[in-house]
N, C-alpha and C. Protein backbone atom coordinates (compact mmCIF):
# COMPACT_ATOMS: atom_id res chain seq x y z
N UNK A 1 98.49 79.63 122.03
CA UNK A 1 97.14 80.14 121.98
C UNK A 1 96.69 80.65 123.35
N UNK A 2 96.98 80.17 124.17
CA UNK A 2 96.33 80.57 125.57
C UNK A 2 97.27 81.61 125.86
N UNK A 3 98.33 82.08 125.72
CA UNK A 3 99.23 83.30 126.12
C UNK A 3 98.83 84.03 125.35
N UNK A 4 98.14 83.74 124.46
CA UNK A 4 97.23 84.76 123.69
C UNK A 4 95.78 85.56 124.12
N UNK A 5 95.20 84.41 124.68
CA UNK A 5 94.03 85.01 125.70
C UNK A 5 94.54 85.65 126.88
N UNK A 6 95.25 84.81 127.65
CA UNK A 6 95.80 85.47 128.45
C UNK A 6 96.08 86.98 128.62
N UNK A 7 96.34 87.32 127.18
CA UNK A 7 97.34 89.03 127.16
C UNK A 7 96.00 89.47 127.07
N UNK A 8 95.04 89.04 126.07
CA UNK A 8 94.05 89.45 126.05
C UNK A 8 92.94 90.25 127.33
N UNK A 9 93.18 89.09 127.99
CA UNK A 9 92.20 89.38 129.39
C UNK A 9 93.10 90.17 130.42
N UNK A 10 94.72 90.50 130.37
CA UNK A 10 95.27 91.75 130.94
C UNK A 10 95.09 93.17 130.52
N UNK A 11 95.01 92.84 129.13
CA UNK A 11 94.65 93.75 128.31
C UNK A 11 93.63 94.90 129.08
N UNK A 12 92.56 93.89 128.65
CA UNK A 12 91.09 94.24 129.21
C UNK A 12 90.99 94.86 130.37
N UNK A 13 91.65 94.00 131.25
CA UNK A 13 91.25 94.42 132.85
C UNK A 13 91.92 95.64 132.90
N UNK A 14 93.31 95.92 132.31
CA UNK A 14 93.68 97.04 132.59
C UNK A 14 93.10 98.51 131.94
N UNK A 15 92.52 98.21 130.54
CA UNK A 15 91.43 99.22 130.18
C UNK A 15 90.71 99.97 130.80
N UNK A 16 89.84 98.87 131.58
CA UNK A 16 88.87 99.34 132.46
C UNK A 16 87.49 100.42 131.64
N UNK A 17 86.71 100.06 132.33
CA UNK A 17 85.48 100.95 131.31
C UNK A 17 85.52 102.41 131.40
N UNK A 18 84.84 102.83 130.67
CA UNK A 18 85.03 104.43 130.63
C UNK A 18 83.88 105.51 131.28
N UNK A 19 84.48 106.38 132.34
CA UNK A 19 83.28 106.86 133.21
C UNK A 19 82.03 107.73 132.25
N UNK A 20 81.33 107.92 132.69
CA UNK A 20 79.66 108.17 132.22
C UNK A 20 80.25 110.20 132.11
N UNK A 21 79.87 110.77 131.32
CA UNK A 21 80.13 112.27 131.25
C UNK A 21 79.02 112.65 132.99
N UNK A 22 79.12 113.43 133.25
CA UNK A 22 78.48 114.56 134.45
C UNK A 22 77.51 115.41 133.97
N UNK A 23 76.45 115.46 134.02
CA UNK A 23 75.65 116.55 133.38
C UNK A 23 76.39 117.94 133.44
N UNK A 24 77.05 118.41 134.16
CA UNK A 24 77.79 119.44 134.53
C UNK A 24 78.86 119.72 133.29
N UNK A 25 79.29 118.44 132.89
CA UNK A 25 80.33 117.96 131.51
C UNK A 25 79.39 118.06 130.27
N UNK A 26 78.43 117.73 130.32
CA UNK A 26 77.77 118.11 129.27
C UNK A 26 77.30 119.41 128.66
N UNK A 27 76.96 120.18 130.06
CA UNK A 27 76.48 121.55 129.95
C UNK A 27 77.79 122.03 129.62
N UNK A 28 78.81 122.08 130.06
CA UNK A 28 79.78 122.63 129.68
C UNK A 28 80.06 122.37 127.72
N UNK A 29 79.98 121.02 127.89
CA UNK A 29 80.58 120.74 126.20
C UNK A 29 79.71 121.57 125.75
N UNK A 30 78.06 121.67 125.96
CA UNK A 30 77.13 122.58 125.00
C UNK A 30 77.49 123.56 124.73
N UNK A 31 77.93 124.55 126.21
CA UNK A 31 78.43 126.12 126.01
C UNK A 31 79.37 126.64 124.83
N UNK A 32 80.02 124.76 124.95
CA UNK A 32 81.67 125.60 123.58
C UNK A 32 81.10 125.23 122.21
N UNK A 33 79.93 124.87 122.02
CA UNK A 33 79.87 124.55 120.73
C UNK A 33 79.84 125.73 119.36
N UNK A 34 80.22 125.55 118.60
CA UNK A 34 80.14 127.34 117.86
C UNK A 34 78.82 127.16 117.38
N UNK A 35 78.68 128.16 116.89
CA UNK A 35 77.15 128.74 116.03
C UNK A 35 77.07 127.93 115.10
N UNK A 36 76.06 128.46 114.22
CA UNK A 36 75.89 128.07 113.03
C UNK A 36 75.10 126.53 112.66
N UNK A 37 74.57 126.10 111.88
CA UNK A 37 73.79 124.75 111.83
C UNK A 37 74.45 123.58 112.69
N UNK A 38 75.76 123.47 112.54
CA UNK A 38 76.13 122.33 113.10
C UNK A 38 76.76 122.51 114.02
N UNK A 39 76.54 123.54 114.68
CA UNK A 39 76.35 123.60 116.09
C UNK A 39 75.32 123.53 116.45
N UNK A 40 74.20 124.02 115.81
CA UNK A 40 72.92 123.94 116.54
C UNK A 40 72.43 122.51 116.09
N UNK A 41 73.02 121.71 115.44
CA UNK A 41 72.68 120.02 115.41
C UNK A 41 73.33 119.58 116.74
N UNK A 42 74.54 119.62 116.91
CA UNK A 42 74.84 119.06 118.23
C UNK A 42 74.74 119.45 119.30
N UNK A 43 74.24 120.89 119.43
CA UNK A 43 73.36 120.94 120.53
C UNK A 43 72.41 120.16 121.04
N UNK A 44 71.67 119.48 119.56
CA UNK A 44 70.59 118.40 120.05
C UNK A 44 71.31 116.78 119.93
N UNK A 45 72.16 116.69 119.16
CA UNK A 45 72.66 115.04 118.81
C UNK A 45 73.35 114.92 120.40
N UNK A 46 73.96 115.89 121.37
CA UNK A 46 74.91 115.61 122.47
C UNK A 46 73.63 115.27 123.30
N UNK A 47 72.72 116.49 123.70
CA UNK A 47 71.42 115.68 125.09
C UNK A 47 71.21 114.78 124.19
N UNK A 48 70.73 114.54 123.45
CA UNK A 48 69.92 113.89 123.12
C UNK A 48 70.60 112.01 123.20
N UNK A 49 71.64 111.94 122.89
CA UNK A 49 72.69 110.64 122.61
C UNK A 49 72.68 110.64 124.62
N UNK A 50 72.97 111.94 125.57
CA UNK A 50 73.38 111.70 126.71
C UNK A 50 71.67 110.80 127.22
N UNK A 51 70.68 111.76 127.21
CA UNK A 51 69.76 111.51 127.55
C UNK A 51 69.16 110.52 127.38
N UNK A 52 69.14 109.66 126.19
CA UNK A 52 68.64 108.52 126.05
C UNK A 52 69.82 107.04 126.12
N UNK A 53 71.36 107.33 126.12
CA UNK A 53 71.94 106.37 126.08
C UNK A 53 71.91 105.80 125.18
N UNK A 54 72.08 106.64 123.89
CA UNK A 54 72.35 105.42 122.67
C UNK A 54 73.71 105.32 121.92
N UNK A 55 73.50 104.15 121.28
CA UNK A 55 74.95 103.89 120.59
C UNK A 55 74.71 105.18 119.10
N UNK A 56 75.70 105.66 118.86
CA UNK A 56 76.04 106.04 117.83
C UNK A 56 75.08 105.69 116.58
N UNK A 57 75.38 104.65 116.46
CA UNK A 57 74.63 103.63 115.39
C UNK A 57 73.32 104.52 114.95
N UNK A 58 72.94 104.13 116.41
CA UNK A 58 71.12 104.14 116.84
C UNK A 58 70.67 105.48 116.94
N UNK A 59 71.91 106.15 117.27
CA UNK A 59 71.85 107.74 117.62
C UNK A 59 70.92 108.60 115.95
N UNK A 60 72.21 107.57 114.72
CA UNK A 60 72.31 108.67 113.83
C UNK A 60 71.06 108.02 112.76
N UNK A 61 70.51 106.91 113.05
CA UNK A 61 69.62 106.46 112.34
C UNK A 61 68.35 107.07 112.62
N UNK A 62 67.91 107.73 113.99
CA UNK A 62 66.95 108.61 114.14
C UNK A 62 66.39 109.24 112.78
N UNK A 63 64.60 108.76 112.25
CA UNK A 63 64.23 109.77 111.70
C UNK A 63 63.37 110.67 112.24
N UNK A 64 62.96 111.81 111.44
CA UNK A 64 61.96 112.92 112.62
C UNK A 64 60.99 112.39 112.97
N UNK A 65 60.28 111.50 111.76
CA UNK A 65 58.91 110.97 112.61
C UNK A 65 59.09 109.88 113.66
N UNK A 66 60.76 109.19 113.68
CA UNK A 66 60.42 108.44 115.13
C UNK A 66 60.37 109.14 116.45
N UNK A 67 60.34 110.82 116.25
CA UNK A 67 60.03 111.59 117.38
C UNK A 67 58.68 111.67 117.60
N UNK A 68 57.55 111.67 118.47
CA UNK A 68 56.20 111.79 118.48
C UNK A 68 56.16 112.35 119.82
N UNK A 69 55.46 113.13 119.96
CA UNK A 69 54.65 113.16 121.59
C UNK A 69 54.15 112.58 122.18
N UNK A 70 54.72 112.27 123.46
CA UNK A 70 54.23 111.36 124.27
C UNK A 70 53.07 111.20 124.95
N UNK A 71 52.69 110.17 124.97
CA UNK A 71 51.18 109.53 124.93
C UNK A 71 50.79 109.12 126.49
N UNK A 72 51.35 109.09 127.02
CA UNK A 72 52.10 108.60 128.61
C UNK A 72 52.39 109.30 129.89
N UNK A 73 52.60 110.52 129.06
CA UNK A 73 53.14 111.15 130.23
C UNK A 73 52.38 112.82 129.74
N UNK A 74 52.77 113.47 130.44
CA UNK A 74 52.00 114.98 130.04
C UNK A 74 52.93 116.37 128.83
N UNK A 75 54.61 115.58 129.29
CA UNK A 75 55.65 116.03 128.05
C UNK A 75 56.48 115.33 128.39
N UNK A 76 57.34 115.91 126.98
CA UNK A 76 57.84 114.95 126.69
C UNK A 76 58.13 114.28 125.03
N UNK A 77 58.73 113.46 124.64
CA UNK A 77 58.54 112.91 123.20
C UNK A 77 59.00 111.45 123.68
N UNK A 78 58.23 110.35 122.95
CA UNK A 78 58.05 109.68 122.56
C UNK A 78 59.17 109.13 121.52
N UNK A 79 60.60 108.27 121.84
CA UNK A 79 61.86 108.19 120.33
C UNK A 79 61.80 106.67 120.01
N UNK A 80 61.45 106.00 118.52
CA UNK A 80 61.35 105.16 118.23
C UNK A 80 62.24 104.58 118.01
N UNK A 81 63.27 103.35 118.06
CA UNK A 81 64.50 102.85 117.78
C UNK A 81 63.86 101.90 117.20
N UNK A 82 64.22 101.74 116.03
CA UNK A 82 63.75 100.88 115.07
C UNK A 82 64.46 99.45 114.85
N UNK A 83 65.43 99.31 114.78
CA UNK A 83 66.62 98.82 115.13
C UNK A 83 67.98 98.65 115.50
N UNK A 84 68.28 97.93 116.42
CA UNK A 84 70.12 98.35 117.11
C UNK A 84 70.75 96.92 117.28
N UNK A 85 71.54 97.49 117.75
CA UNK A 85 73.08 96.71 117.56
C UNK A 85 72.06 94.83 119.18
N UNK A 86 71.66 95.55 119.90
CA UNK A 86 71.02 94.45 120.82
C UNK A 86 69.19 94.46 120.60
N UNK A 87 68.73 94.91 119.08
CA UNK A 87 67.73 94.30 118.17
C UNK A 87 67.32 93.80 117.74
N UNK A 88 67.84 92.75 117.01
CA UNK A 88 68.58 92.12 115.81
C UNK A 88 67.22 91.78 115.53
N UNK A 89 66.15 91.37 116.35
CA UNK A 89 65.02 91.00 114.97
C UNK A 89 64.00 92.02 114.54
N UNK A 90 64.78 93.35 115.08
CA UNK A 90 63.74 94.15 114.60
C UNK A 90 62.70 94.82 115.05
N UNK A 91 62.60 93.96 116.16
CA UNK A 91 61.25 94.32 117.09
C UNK A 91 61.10 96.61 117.25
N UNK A 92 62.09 96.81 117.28
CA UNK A 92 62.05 98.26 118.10
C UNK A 92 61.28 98.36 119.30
N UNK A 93 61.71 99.59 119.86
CA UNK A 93 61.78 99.80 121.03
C UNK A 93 61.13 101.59 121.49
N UNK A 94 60.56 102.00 121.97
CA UNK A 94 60.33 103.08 122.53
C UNK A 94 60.62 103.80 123.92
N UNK A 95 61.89 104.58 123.50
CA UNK A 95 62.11 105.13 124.75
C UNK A 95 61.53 106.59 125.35
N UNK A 96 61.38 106.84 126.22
CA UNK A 96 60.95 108.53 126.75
C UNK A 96 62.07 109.36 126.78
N UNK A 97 61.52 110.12 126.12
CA UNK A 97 62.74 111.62 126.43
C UNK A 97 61.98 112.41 126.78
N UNK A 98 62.45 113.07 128.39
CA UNK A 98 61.89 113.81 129.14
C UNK A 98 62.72 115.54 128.85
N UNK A 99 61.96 116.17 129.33
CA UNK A 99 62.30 117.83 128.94
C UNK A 99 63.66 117.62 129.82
N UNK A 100 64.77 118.95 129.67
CA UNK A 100 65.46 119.20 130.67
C UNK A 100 65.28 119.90 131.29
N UNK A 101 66.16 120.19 132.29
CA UNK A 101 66.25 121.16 133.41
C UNK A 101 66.06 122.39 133.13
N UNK A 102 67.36 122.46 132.44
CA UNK A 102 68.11 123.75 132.24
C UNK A 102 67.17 123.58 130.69
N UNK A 103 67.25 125.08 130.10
CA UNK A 103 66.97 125.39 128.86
C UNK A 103 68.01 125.06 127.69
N UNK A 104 69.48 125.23 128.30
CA UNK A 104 70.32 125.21 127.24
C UNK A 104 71.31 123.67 127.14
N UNK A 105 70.41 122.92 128.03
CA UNK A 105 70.65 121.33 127.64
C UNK A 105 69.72 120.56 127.43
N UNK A 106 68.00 121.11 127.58
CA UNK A 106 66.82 120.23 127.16
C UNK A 106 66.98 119.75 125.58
N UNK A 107 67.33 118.29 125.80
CA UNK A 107 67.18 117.55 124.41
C UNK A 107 66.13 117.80 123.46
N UNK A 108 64.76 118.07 124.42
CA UNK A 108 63.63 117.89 123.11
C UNK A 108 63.65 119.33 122.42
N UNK A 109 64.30 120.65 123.39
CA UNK A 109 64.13 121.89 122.79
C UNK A 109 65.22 122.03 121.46
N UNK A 110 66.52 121.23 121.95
CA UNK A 110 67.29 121.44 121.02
C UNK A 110 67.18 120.87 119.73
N UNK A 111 66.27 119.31 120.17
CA UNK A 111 65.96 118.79 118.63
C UNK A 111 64.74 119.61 117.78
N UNK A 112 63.94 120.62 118.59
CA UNK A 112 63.34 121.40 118.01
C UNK A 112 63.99 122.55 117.18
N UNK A 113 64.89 123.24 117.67
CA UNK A 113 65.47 124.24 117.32
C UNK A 113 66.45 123.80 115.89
N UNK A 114 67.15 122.34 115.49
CA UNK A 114 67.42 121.89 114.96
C UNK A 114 66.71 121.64 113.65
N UNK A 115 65.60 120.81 113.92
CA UNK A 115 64.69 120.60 112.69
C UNK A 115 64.16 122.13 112.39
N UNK A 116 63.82 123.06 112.77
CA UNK A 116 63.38 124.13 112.38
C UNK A 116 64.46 124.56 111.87
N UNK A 117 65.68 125.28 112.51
CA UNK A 117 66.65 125.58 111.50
C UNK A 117 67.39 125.22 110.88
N UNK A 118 66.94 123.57 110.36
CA UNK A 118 67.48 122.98 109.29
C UNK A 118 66.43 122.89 108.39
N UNK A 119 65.19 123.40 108.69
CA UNK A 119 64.04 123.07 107.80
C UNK A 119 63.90 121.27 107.27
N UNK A 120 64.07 120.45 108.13
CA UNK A 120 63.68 119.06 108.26
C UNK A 120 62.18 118.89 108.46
N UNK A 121 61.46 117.63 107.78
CA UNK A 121 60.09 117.80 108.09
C UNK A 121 60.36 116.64 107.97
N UNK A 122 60.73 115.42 107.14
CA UNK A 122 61.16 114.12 106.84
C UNK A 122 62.52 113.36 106.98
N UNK A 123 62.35 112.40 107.11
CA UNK A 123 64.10 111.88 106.59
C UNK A 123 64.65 111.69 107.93
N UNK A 124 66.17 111.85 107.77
CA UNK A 124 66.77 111.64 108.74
C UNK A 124 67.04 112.80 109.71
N UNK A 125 66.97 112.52 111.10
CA UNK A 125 67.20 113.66 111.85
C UNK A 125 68.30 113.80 111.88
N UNK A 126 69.53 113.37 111.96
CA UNK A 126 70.43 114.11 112.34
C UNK A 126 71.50 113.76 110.49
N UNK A 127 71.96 115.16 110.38
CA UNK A 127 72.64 115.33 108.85
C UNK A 127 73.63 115.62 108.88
N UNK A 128 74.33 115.33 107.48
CA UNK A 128 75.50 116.16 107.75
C UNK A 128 75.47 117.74 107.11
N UNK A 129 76.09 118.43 107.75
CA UNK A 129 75.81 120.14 107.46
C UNK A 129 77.15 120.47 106.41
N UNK A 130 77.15 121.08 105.47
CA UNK A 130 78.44 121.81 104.89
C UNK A 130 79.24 122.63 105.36
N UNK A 131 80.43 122.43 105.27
CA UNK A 131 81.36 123.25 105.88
C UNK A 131 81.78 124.47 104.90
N UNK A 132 81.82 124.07 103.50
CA UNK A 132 82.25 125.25 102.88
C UNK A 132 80.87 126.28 102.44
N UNK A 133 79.65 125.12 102.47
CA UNK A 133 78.28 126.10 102.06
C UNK A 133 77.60 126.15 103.56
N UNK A 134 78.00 127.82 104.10
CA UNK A 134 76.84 127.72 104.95
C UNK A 134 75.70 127.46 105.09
N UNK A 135 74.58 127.02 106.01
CA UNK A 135 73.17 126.78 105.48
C UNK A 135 73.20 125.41 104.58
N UNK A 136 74.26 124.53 104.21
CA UNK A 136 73.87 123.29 103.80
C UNK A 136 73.79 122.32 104.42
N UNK A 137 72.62 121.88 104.19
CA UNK A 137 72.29 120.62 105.55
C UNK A 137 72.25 119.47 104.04
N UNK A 138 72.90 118.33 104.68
CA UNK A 138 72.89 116.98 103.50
C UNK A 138 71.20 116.42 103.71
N UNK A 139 71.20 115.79 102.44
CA UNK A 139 69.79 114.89 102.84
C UNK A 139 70.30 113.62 103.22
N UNK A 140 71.68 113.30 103.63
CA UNK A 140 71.54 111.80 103.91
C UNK A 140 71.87 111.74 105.26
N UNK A 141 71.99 110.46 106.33
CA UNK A 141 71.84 110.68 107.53
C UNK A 141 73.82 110.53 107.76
N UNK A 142 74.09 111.26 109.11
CA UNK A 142 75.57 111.21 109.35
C UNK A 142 75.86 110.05 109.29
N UNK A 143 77.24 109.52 109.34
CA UNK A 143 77.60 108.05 109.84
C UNK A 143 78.03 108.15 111.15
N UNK A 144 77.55 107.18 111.91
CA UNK A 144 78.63 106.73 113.07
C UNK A 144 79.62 107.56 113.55
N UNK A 145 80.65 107.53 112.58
CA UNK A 145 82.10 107.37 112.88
C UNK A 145 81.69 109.29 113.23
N UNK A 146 80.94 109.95 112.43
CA UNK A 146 80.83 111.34 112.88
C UNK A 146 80.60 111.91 113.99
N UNK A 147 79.67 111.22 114.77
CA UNK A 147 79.53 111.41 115.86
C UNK A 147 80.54 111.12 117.22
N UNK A 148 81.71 110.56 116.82
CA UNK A 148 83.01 110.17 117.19
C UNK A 148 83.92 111.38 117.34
N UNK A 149 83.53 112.39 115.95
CA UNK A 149 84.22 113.00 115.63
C UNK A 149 83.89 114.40 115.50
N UNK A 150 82.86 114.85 116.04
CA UNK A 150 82.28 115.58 116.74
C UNK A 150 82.44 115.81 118.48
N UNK A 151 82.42 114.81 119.10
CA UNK A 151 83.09 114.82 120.79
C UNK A 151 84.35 114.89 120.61
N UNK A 152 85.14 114.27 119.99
CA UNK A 152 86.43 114.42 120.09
C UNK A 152 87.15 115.97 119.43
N UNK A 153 86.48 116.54 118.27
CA UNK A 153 86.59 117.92 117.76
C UNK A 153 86.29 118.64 119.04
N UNK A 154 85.38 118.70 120.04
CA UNK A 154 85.37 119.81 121.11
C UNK A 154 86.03 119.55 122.06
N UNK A 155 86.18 120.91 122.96
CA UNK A 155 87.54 121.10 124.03
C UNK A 155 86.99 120.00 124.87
N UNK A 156 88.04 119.35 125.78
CA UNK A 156 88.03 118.77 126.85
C UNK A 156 87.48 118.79 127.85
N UNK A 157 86.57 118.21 129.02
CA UNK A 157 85.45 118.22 130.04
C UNK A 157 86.53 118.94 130.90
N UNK A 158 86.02 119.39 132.12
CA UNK A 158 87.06 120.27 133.05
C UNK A 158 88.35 119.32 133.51
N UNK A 159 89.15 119.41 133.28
CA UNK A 159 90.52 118.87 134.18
C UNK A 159 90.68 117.54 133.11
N UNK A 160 90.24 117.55 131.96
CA UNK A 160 91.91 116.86 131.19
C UNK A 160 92.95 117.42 130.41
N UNK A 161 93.43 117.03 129.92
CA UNK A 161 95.00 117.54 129.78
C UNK A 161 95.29 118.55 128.62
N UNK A 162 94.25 118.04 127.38
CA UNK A 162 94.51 118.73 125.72
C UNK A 162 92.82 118.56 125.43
N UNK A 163 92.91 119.47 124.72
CA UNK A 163 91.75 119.59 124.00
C UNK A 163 90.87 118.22 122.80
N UNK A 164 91.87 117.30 122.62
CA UNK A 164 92.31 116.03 122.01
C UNK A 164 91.96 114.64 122.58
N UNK A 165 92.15 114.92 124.59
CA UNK A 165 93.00 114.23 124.97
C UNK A 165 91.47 112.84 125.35
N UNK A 166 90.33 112.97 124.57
CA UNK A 166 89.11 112.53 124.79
C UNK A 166 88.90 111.52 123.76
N UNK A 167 88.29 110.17 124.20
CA UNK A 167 87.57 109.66 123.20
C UNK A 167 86.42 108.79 123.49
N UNK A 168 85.65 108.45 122.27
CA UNK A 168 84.33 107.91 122.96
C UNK A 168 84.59 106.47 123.08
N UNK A 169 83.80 105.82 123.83
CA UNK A 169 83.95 104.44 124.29
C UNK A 169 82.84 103.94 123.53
N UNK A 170 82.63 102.75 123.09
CA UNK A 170 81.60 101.69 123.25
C UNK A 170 81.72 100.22 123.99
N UNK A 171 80.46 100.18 124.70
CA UNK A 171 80.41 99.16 125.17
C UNK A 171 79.18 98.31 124.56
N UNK A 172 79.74 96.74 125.07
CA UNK A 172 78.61 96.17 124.25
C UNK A 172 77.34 95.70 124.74
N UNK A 173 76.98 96.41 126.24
CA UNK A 173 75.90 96.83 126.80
C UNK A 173 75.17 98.06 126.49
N UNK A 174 75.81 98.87 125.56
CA UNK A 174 75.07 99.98 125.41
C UNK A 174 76.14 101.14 124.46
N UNK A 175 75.49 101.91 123.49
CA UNK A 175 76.23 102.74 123.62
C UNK A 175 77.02 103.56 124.42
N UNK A 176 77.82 103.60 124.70
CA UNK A 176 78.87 104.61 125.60
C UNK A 176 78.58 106.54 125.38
N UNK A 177 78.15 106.85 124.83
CA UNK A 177 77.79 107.77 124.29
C UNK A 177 78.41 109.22 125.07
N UNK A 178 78.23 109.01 126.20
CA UNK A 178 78.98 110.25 127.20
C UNK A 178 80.06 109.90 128.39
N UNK A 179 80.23 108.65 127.43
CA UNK A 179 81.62 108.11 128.73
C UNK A 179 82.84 108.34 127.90
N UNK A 180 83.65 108.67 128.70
CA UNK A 180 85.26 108.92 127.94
C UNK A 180 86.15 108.52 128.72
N UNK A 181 87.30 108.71 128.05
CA UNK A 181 88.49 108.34 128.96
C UNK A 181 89.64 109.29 128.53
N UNK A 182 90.51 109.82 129.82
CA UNK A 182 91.53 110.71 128.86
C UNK A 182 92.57 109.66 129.10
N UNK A 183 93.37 109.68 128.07
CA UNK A 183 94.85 109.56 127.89
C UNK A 183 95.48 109.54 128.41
N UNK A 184 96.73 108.76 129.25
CA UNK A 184 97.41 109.31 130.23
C UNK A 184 98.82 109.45 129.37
């Protein structure tokens, strides 16, 4: 049993955690995203997961009305987390999402541009879109595992190896959301 932990905790150490994306890595992933609805969803699910640091989970459970304008500050939105993985009784939580810099990585513009050209007014914000029906946005919310599979579907941050060669981390401090690790 203990040469069992043991491997365990070499295991680990040699893992090592997975670095945080670069805003620079992000802007880049935005640029390659293609057209069309579900590109213009992850235009907003990528700031938006970078910007606030959430797990997956928490990412895809977003509904529109836990977006509000912020009350606090002068802009901005207001994102309700209702419940997460370090929740558990429910309480929720309110975080700030501040505008961006740049135009073509501001989270709150892209979750605008999103709900408008998905025609969302209710429900879940982030959907799944059809691949064989253009223009079909699902009414139910993505899973998890999609948003996995969405970073890993786009090309590689500058200087790794394959287009592949990426995957997302979780940690159990937080979603990992823009940390990766390539492959060696």
């Amino acid at each position: 049993m203990w040469g069992r932990h043991r491997y365990n905790r070499r295991l680990a150490s040699t893992l090592g955690k997975a670095r945080a994306l670069s805003t620079a890595e992000i802007r880049a992933l935005v640029e390659d995203l293609p057209g069309g609805l579900a590109g213009t969803r992850d235009r907003a699910l990528i700031p938006v997961g970078f910007a606030l640091g959430l797990r997956a989970s928490d990412l895809v459970s977003l509904d529109v009305t836990d977006l509000t304008p912020a009350t606090s500050r002068p802009v901005g939105l207001d994102v309700l987390i209702r419940h997460s993985k370090t929740d558990q009784d429910g309480a929720g939580e309110t975080l700030a999402l501040a505008p961006g810099v740049r135009q073509d990585t501001c989270p709150i513009r892209a979750v605008a541009r999103w709900v408008e050209d998905a025609g969302i007014a209710t429900g879940p914000l982030f959907r799944a879109v059809g691949k064989g029906q253009p223009g079909a946005v699902g009414a139910g919310r993505m899973h998890p595992s999609s948003v996995a599979r969405v970073l890993t579907g786009l090309p590689g941050p500058p200087g790794s190896r394959s287009p592949g060669s990426r995957r997302t981390a979780q940690s159990p401090t937080g979603w990992a959301f823009g940390r990766v690790v390539t492959r060696r």
